[in-house]
Protein backbone atom coordinates (compact mmCIF):
# COMPACT_ATOMS: atom_id res chain seq x y z
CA UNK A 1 -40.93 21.39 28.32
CA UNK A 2 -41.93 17.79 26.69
CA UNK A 3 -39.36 15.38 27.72
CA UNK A 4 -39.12 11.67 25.93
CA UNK A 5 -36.92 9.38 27.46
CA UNK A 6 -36.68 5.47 26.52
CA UNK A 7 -35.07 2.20 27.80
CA UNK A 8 -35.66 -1.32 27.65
CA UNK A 9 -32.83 -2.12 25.63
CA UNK A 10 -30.09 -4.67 25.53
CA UNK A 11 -28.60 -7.59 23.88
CA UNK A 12 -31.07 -10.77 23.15
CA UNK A 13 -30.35 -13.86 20.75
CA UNK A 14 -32.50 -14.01 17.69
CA UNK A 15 -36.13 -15.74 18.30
CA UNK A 16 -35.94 -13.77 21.87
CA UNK A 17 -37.84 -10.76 23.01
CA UNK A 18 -38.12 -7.02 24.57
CA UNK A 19 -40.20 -4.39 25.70
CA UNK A 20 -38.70 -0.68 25.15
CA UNK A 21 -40.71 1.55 27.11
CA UNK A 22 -40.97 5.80 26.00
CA UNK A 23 -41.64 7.66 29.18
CA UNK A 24 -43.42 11.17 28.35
CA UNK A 25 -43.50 14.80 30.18
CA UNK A 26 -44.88 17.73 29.56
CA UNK A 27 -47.41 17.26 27.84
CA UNK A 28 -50.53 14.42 27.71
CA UNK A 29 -49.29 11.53 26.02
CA UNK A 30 -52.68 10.24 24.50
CA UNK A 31 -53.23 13.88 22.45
CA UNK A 32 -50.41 13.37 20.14
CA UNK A 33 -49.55 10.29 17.91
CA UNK A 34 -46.19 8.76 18.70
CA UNK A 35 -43.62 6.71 16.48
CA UNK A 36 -40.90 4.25 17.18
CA UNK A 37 -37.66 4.76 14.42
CA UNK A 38 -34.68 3.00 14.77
CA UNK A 39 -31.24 2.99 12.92
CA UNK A 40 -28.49 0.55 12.47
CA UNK A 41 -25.30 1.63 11.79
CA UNK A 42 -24.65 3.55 9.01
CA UNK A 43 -28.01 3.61 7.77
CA UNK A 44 -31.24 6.33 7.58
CA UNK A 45 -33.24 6.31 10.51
CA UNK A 46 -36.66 4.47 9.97
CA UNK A 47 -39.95 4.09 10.84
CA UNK A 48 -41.17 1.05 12.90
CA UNK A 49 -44.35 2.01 14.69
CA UNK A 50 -46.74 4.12 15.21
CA UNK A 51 -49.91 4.86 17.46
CA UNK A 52 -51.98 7.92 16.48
CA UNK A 53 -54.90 9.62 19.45
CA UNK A 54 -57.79 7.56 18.36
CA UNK A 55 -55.33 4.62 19.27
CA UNK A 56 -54.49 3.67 15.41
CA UNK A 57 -51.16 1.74 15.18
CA UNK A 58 -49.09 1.03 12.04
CA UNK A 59 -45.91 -0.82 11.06
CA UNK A 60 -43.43 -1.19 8.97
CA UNK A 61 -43.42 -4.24 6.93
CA UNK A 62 -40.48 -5.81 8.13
CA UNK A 63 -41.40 -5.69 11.75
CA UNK A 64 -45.15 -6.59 10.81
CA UNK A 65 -46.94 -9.47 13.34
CA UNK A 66 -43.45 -9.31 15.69
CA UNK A 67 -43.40 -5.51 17.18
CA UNK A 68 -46.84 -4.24 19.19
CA UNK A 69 -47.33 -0.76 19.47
CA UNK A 70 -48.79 0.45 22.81
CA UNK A 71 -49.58 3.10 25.20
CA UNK A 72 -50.28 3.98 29.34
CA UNK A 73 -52.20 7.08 29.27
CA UNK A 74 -52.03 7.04 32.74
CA UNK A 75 -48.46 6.27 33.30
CA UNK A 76 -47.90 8.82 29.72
CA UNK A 77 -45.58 5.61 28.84
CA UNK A 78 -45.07 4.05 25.35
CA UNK A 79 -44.45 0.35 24.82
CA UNK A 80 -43.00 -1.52 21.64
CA UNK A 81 -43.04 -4.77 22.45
CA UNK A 82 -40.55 -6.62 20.04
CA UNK A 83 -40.83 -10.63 19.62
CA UNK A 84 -39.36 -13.07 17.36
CA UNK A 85 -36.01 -10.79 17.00
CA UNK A 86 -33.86 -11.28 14.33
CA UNK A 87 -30.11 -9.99 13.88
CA UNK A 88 -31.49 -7.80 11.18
CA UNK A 89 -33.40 -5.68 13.88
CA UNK A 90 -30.04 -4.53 15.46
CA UNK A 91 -30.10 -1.02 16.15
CA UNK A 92 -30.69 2.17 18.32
CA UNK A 93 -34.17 2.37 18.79
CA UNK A 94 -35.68 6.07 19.26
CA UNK A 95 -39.36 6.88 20.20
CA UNK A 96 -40.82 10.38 19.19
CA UNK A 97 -43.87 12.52 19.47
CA UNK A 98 -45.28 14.78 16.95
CA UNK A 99 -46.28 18.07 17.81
CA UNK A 100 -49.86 18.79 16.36
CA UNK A 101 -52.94 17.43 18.31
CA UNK A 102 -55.34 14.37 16.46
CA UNK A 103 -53.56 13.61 13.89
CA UNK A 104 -52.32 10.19 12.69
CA UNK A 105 -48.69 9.00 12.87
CA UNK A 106 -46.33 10.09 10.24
CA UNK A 107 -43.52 7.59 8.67
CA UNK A 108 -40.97 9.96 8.25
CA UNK A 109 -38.43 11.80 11.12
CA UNK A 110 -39.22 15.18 10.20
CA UNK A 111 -42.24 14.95 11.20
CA UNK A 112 -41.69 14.49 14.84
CA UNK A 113 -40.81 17.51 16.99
CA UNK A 114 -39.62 15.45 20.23
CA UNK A 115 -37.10 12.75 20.06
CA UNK A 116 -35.93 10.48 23.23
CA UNK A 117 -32.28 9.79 23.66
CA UNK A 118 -32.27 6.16 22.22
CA UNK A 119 -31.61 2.64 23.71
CA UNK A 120 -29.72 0.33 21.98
CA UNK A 121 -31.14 -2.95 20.97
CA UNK A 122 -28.68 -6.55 19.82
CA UNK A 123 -29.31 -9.42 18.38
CA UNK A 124 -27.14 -11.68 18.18
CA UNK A 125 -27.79 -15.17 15.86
């Protein structure tokens, strides 16, 4: 059974920085792209990041040059390290894993079979 389950999260002033870490089981982490998605409150969850197998990443725009994208294979841990915070990046952070082998990462939820239970990320100004 694949199991995703993330922390790192807390409460940071704006210009400060974390690391959110996506801890995988079940299957191997490095066969199957991964995405970070967040969601503030009362919004649509989004896209933030993505890393495909080959090692591809992409980003949204607004998180472009701040947020890295990274993985373990040996620890099957995923990283999104987030730097130069801004209040606008408030929200509960979620990583996911999609569920067909070697292919890239999609931007949209439904196209992620495994979710982890979130972490909450503040920033205050």
């Amino acid at each position: 059974q694949v199991q995703l389950v993330d922390s790192g999260g807390g409460l940071v002033q704006a210009g400060g920085s974390l690391r959110l870490s996506c801890q995988i089981s079940g299957r191997t982490f490095s066969r199957y792209a991964m995405g970070w998605f967040r969601q503030g409150p009362g919004k649509e969850r989004e896209f933030v990041a993505g890393v495909d197998w080959s090692g591809s990443t992409s980003y949204a725009d607004a998180v472009k040059a701040r947020f890295t994208i990274s993985g373990d294979n040996a620890k099957n841990t995923a990283y999104l390290q987030m730097n130069s915070l801004k209040p606008e990046d408030t929200a509960a952070y979620y990583c996911a894993t999609m569920n067909v082998r070697f292919t890239t990462a999609g931007r949209t939820p439904n196209e992620y079979k495994y979710w982890g239970q979130g972490t909450q990320v503040t920033v205050s100004s």
